[in-house]
Protein backbone atom coordinates (compact mmCIF):
# COMPACT_ATOMS: atom_id res chain seq x y z
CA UNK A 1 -16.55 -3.15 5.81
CA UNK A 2 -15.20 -1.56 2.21
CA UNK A 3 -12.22 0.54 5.09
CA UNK A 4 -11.62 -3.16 6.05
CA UNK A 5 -10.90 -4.81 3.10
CA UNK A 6 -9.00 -1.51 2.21
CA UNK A 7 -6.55 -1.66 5.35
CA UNK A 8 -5.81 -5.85 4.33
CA UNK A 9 -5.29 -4.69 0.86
CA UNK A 10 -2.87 -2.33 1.89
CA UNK A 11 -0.99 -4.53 4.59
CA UNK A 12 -1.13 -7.29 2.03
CA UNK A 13 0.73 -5.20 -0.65
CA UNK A 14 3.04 -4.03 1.78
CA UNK A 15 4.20 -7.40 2.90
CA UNK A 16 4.62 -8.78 -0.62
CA UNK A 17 6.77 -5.70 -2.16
CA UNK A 18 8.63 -5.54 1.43
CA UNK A 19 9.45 -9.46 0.72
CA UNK A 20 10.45 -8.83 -3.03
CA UNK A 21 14.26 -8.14 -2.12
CA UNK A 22 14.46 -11.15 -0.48
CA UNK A 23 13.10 -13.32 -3.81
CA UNK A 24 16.40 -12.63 -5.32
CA UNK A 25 14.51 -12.93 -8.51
CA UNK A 26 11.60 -14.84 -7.81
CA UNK A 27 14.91 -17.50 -7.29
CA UNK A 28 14.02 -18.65 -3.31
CA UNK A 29 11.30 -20.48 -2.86
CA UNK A 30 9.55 -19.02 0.33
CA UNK A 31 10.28 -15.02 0.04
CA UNK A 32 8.70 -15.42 -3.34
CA UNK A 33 5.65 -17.44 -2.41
CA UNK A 34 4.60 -14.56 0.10
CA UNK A 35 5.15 -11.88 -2.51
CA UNK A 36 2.48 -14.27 -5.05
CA UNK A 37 0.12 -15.07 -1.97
CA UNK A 38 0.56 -11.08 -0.85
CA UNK A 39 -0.28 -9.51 -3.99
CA UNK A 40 -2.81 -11.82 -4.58
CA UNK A 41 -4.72 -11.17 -1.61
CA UNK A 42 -3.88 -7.87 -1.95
CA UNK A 43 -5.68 -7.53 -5.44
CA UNK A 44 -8.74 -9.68 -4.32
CA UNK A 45 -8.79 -7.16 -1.18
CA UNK A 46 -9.18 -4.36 -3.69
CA UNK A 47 -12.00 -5.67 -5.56
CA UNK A 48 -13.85 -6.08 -2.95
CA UNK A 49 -13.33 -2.82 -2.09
CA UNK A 50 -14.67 -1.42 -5.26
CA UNK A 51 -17.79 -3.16 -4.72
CA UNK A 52 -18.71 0.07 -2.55
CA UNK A 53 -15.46 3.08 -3.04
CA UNK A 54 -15.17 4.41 -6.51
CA UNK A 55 -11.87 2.78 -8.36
CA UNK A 56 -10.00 6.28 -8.42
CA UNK A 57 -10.44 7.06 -3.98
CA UNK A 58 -9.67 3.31 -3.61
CA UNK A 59 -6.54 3.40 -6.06
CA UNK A 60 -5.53 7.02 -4.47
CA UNK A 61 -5.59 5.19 -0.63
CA UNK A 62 -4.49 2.14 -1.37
CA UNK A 63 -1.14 3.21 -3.34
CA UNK A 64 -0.88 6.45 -1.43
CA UNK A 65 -0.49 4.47 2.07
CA UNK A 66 0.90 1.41 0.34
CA UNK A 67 3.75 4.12 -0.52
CA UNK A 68 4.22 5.34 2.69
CA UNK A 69 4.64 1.77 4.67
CA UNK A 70 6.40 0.57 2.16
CA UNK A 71 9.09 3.46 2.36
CA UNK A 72 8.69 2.75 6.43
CA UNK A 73 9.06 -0.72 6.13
CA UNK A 74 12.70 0.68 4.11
CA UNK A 75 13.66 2.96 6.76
CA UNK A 76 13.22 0.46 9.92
CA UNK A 77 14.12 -2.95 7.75
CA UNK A 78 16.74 -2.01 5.26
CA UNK A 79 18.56 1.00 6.47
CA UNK A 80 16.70 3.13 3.73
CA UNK A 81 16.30 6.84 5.21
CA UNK A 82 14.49 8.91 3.17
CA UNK A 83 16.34 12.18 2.67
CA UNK A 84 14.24 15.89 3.13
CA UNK A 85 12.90 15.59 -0.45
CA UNK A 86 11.96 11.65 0.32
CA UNK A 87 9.97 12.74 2.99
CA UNK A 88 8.83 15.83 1.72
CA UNK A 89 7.26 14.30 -1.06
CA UNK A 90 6.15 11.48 1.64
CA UNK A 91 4.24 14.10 3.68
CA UNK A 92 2.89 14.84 0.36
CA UNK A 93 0.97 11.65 -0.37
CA UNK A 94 -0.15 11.81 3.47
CA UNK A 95 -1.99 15.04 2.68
CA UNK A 96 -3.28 13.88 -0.38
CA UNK A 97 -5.38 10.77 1.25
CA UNK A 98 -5.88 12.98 4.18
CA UNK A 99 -8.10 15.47 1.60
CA UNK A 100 -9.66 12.49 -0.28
CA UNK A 101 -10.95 11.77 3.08
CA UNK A 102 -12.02 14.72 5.06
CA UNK A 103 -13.23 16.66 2.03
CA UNK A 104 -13.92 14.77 -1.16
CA UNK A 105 -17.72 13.88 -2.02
CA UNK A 106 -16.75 10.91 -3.85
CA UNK A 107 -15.03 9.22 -0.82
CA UNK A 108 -17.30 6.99 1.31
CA UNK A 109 -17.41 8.37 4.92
């Protein structure tokens, strides 16, 4: 169940920063409630995460994919390609939560 609450922790995070552009400074009403209610739910997703995943695997997943949507979410939404070191670095963080997984012993499998 923690992978579940992991996966809506990271969907939630990536909905709220993807609507932050559109608060135009926490000034319109609606685009800024779903950045509160995302990162809210987001948070409470996370904790109870670490009920069962040690903080620093959770942390590593949870920014490390939350990172790479997010930059997706750019790239399809807003027009924001990455250039080669962008996705380099990308590919990067990919690996990284790859290796947490498949190889660390403080990662629940």
């Amino acid at each position: 169940m923690a992978f579940v609450y992991l996966a809506l922790a990271i969907v939630a995070e990536v909905v709220a920063t993807s609507a932050l552009k559109a608060t135009e400074g926490f000034t319109r009403l609606w685009p800024s409630l779903i950045v509160v209610v995302g990162y809210v739910l987001a948070f409470y997703m996370l904790s109870l995460v670490l009920r069962t995943i040690p903080v620093g695997v959770a942390y590593a997943i949870w920014a490390g994919m939350g990172i790479v949507l997010v930059a997706l979410v750019g790239a399809l939404v807003f027009g924001q390609r990455p250039d080669l070191p962008a996705m380099l670095g990308i590919t990067l963080i990919i690996a990284g939560v790859v290796v947490i997984q498949l190889f660390s012993r403080v990662s629940v499998h």
